[in-house]
N, C-alpha and C. Protein backbone atom coordinates (compact mmCIF):
# COMPACT_ATOMS: atom_id res chain seq x y z
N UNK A 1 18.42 26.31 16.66
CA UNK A 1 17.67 25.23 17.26
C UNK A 1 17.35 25.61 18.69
N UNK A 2 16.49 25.27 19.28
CA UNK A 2 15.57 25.49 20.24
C UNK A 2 16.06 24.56 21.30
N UNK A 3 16.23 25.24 22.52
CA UNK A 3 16.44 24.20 23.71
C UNK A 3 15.09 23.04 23.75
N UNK A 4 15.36 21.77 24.74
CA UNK A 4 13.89 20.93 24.96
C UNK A 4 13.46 21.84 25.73
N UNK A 5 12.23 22.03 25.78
CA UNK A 5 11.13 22.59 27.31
C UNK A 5 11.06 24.04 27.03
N UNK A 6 11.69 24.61 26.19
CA UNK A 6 12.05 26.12 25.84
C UNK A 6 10.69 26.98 25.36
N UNK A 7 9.56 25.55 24.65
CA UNK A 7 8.45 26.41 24.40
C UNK A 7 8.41 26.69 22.44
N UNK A 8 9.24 26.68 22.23
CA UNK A 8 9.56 27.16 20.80
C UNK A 8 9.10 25.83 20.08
N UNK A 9 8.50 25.81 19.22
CA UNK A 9 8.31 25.08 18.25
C UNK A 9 9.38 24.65 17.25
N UNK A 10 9.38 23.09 17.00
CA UNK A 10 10.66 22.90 15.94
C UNK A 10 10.04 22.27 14.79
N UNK A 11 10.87 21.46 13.48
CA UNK A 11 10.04 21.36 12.36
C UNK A 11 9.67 19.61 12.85
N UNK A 12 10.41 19.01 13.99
CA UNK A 12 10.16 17.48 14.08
C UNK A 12 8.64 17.61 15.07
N UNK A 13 8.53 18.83 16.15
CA UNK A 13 7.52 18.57 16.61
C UNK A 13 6.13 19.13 15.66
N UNK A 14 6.36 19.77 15.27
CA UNK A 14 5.04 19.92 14.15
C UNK A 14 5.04 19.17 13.69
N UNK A 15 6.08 17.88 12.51
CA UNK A 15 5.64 16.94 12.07
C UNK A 15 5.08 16.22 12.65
N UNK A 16 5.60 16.01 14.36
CA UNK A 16 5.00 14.91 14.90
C UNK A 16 3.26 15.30 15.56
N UNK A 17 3.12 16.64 15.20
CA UNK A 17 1.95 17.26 15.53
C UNK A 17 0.77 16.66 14.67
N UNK A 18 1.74 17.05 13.16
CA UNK A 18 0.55 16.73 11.74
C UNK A 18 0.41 14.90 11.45
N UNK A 19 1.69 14.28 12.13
CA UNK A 19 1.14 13.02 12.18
C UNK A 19 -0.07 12.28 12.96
N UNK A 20 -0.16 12.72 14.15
CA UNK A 20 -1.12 12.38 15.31
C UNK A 20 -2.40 13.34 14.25
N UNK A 21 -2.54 14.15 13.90
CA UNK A 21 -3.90 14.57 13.12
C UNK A 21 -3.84 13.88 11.77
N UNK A 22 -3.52 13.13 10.95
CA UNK A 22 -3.30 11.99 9.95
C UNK A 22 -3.75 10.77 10.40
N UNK A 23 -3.51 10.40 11.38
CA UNK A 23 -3.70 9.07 12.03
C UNK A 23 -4.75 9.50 12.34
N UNK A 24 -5.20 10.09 13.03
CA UNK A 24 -6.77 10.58 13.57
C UNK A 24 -7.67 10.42 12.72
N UNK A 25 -7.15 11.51 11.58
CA UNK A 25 -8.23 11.56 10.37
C UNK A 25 -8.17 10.16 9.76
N UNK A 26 -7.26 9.10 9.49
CA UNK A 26 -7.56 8.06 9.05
C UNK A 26 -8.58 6.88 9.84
N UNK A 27 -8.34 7.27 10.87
CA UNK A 27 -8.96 5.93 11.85
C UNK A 27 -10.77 6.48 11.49
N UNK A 28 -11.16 7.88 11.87
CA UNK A 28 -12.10 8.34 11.46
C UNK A 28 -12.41 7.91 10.13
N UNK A 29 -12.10 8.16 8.85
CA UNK A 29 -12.48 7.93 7.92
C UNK A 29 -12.51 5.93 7.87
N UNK A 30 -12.25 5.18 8.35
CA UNK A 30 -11.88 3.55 8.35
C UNK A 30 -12.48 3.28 7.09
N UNK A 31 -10.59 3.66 6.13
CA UNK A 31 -10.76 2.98 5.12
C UNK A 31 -10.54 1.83 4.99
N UNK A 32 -10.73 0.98 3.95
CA UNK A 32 -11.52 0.23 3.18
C UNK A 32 -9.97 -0.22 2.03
N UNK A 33 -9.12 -0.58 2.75
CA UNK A 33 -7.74 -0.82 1.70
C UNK A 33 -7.71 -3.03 1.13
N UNK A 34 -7.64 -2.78 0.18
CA UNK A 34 -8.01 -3.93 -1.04
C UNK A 34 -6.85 -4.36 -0.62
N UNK A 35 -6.14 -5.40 -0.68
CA UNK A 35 -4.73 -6.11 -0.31
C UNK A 35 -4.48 -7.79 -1.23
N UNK A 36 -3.57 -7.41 -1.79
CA UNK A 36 -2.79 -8.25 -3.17
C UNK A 36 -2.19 -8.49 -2.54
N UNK A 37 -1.82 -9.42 -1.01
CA UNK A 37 -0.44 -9.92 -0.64
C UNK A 37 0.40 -10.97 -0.46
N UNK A 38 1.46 -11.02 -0.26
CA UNK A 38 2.01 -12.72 -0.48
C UNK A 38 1.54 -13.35 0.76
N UNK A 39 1.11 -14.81 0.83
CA UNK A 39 1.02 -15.69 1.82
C UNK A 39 1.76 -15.12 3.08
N UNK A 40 2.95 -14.97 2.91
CA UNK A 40 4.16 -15.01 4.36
C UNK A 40 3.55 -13.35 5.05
N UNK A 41 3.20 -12.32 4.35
CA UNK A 41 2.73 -10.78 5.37
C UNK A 41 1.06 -11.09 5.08
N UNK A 42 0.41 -11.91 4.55
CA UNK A 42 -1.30 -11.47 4.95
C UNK A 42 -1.79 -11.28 5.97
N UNK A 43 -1.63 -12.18 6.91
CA UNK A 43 -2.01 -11.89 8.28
C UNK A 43 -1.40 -10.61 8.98
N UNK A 44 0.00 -10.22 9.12
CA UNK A 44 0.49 -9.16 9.66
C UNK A 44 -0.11 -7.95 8.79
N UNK A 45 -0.38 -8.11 7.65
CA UNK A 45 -0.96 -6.65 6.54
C UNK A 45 -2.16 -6.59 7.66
N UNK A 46 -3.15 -7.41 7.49
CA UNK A 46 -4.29 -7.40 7.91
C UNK A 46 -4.21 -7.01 9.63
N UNK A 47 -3.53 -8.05 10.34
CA UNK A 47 -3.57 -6.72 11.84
C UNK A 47 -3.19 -5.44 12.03
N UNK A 48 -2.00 -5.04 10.89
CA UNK A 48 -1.75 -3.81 11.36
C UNK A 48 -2.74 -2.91 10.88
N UNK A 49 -3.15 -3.19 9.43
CA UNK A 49 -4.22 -2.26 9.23
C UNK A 49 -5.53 -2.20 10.19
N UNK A 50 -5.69 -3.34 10.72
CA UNK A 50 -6.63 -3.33 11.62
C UNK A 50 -6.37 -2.51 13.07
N UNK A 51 -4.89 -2.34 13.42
CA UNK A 51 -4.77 -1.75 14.53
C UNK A 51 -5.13 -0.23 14.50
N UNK A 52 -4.64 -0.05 13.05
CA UNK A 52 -4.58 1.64 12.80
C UNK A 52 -6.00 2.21 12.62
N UNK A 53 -6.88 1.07 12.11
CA UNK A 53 -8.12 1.83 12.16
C UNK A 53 -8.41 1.44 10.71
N UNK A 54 -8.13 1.02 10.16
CA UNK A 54 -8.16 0.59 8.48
C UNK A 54 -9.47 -0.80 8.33
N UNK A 55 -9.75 -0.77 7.52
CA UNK A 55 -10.80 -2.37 6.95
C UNK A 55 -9.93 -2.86 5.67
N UNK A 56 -8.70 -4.31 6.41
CA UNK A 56 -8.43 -4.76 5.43
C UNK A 56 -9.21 -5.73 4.23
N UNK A 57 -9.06 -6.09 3.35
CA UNK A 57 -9.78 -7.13 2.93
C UNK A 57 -8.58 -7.60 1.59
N UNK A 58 -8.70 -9.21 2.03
CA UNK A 58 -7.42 -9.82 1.17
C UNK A 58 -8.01 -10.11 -0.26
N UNK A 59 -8.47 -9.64 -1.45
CA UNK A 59 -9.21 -10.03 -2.22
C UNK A 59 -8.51 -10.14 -3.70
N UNK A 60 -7.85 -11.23 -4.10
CA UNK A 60 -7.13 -11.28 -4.96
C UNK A 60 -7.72 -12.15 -6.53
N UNK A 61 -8.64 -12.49 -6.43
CA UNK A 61 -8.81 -13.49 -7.41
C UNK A 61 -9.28 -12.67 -8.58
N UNK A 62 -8.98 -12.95 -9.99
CA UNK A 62 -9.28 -11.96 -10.91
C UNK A 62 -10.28 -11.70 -11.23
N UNK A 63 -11.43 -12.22 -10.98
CA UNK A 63 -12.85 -12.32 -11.17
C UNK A 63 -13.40 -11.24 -10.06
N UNK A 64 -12.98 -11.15 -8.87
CA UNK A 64 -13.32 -9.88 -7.92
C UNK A 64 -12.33 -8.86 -8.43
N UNK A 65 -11.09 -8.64 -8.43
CA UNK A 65 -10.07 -8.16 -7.96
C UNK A 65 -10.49 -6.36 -8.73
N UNK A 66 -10.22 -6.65 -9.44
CA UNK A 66 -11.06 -4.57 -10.71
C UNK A 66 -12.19 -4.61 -9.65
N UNK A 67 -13.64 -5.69 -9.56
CA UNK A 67 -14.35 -4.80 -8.89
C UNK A 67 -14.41 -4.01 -7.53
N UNK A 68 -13.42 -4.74 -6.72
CA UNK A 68 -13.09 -4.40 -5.50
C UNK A 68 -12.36 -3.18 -5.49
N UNK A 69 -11.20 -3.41 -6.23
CA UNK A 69 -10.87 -2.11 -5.78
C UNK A 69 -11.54 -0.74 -6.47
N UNK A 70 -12.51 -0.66 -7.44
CA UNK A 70 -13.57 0.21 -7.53
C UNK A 70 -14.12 0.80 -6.63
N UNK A 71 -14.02 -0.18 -5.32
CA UNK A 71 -15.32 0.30 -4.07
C UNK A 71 -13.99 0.58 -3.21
N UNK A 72 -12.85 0.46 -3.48
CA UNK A 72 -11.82 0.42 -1.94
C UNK A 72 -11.52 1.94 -1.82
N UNK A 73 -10.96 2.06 -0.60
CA UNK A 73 -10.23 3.37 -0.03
C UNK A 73 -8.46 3.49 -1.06
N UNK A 74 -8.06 2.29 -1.19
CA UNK A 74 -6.84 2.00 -1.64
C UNK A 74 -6.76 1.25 -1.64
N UNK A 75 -5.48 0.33 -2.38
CA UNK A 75 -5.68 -0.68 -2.94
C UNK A 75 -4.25 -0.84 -2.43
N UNK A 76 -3.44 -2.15 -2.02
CA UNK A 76 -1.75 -2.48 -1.74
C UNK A 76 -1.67 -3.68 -2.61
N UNK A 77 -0.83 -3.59 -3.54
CA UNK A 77 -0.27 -4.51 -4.23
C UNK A 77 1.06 -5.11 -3.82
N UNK A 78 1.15 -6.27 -3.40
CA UNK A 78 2.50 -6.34 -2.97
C UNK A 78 2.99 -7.99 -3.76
N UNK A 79 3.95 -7.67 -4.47
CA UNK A 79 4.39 -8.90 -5.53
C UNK A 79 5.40 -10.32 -4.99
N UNK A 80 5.14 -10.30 -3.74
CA UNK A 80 5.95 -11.47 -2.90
C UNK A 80 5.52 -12.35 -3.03
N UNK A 81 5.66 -13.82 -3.42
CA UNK A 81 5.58 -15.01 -3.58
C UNK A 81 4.00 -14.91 -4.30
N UNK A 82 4.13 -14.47 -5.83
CA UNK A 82 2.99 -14.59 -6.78
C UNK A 82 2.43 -15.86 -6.80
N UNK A 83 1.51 -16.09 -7.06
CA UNK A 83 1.10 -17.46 -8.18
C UNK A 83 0.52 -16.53 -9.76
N UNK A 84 0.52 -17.16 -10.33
CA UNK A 84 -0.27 -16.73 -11.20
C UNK A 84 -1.90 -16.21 -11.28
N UNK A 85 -2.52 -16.48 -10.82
CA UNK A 85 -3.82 -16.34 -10.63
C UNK A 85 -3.60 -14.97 -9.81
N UNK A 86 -2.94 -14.53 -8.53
CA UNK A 86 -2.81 -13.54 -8.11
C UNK A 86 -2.21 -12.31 -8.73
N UNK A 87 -1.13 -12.59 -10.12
CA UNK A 87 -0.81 -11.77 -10.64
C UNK A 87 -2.04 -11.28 -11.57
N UNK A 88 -3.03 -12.24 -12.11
CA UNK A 88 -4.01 -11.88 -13.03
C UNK A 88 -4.77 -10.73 -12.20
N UNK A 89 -5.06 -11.10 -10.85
CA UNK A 89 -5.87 -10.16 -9.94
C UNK A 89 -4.97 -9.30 -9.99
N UNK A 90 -3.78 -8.88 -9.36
CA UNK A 90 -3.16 -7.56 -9.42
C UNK A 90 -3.26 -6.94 -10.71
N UNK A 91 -2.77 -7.58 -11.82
CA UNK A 91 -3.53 -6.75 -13.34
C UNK A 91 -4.96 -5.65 -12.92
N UNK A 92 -5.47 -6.89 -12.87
CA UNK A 92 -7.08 -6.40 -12.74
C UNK A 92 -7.38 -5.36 -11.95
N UNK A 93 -6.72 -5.11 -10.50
CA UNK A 93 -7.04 -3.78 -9.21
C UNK A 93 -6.37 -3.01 -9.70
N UNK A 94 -4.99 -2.91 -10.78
CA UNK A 94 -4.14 -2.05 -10.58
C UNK A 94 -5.21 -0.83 -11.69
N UNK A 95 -5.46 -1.67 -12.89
CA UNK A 95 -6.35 -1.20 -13.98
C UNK A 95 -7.41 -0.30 -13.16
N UNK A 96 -7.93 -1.22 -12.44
CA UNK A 96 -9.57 -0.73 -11.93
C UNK A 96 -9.38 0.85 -11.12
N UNK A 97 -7.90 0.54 -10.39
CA UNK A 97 -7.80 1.91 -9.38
C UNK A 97 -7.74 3.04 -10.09
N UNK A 98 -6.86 2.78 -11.48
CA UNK A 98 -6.65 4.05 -12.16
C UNK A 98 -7.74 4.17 -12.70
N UNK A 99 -8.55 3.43 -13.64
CA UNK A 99 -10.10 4.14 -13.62
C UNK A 99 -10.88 4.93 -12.55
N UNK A 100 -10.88 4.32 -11.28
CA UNK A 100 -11.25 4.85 -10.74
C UNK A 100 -10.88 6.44 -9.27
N UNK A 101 -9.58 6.26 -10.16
CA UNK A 101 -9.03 7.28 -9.31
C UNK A 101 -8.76 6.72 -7.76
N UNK A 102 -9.02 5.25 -7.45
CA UNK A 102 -8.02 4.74 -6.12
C UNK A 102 -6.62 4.89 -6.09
N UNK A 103 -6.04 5.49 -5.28
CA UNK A 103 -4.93 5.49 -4.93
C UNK A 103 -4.33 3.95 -4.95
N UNK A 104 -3.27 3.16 -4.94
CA UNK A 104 -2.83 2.43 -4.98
C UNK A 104 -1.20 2.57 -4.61
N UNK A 105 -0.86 1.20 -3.81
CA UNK A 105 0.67 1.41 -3.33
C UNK A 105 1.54 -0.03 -3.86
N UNK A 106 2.57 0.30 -4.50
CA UNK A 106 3.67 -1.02 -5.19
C UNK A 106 4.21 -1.22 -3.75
N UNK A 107 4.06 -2.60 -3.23
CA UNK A 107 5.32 -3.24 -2.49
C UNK A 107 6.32 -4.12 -3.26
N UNK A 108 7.14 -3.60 -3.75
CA UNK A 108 7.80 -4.40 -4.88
C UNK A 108 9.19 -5.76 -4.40
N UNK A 109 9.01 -6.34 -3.61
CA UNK A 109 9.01 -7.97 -2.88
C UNK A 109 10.16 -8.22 -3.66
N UNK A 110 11.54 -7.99 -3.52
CA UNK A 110 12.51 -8.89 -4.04
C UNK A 110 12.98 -8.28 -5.53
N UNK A 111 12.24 -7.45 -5.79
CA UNK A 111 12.62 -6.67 -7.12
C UNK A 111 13.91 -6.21 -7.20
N UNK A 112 14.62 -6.83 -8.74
CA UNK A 112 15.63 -6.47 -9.10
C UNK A 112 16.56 -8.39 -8.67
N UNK A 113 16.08 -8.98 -7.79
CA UNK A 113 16.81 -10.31 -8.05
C UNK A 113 16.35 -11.34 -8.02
N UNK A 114 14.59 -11.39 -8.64
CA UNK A 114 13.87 -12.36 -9.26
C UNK A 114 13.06 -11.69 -10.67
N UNK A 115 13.33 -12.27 -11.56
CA UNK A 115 13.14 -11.74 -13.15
C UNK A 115 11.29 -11.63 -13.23
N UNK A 116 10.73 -11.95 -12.61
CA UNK A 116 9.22 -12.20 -12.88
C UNK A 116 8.68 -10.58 -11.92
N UNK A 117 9.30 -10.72 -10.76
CA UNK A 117 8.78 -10.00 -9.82
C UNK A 117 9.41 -8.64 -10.31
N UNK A 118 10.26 -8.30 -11.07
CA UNK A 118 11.24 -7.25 -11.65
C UNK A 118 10.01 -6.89 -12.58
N UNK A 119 9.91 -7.52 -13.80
CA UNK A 119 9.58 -7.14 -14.72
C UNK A 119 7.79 -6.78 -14.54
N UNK A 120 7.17 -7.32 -13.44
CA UNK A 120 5.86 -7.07 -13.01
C UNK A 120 6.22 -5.53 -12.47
N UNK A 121 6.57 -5.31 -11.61
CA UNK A 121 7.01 -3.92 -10.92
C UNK A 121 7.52 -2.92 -11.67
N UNK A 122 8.44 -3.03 -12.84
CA UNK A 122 8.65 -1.94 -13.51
C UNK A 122 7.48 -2.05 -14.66
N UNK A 123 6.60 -2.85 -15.07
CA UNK A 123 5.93 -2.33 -15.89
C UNK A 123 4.74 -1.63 -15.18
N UNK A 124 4.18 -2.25 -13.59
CA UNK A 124 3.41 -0.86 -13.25
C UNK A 124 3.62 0.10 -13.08
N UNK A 125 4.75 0.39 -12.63
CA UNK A 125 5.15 2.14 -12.89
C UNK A 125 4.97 2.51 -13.88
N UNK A 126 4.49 2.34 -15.29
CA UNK A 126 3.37 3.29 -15.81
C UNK A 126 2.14 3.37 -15.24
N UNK A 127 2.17 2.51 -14.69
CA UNK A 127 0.47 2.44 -13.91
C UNK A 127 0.37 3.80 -12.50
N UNK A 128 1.28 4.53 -12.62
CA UNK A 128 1.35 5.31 -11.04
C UNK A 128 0.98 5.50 -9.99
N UNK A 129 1.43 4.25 -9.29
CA UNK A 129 1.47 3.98 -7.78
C UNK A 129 1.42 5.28 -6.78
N UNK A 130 0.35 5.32 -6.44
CA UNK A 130 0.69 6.45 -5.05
C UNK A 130 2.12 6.56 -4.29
N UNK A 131 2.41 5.35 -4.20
CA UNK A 131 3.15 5.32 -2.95
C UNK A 131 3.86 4.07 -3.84
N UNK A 132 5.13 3.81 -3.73
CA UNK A 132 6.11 2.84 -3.47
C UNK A 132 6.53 2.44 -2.13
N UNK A 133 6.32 1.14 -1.36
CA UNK A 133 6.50 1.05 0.05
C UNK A 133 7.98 -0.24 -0.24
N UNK A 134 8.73 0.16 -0.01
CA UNK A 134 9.98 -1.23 -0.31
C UNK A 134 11.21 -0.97 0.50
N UNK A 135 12.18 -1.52 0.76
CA UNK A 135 13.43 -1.89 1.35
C UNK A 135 14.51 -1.12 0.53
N UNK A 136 14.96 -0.81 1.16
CA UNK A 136 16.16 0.05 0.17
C UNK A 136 17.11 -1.01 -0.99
N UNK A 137 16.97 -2.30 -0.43
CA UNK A 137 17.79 -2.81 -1.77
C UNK A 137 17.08 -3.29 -2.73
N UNK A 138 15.39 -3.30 -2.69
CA UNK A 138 14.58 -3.03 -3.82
C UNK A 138 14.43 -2.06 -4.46
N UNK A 139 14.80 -0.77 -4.06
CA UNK A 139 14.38 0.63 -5.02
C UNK A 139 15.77 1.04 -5.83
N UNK A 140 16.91 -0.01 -5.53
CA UNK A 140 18.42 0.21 -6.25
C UNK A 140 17.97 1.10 -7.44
């Protein structure tokens, strides 16, 4: 390992190299991410993506929900305080992304100690989520 100030390159500052060019390239590209989220994070989903450079859009109803995420950058599904009507829409984007080759990310909200939100989350994992984004005592 490398003294600080020594000049030498280590593997945290290159990561933190290739992160600042990730973030770059994302803000440049201002995607276009579809958002399935519960009442209590919509607003916080939506500023942070907005800080980073992202175009959120909250579009859940099943009648939009496949066509939207057709046109999105990615799609976030996140299963916290469902109604029904929103689960019909998450059906619908999760379907549409894999047709269309959108990436898509499971926030899986309480999974494993509410039976609805369990059994929604393990049956999209056939659906293959880009990304799983959750709390460590959801991914038990």
């Amino acid at each position: 390992m490398s003294a600080p100030g020594s000049g030498s390159s280590s593997s945290s500052s290159s990561s933190s190299v290739d992160i600042v060019h990730l973030v770059s390239e994302m803000r440049r590209a201002e995607p276009l991410v579809h958002c399935l989220t519960n009442s209590v994070v919509r607003q916080i989903t939506a500023d942070v993506l907005l800080a980073a450079g992202a175009a959120p859009a909250m579009v859940d109803h099943p009648e939009e929900a496949a066509d939207f995420a057709a046109v999105a950058s990615g799609v976030l599904v996140n299963v916290g305080n469902p109604t029904a009507e929103q689960v019909e829409g998450m059906h619908a984007a999760i379907g549409s992304a894999r047709e269309h080759g959108t990436p898509w990310v499971l926030d899986p909200v309480a999974v494993g100690g509410l039976t609805l939100r369990t059994g929604l989350a393990t049956g999209w994992l056939d659906h293959v989520p880009a990304a799983i984004r959750a709390n460590a005592s959801e991914i038990v």
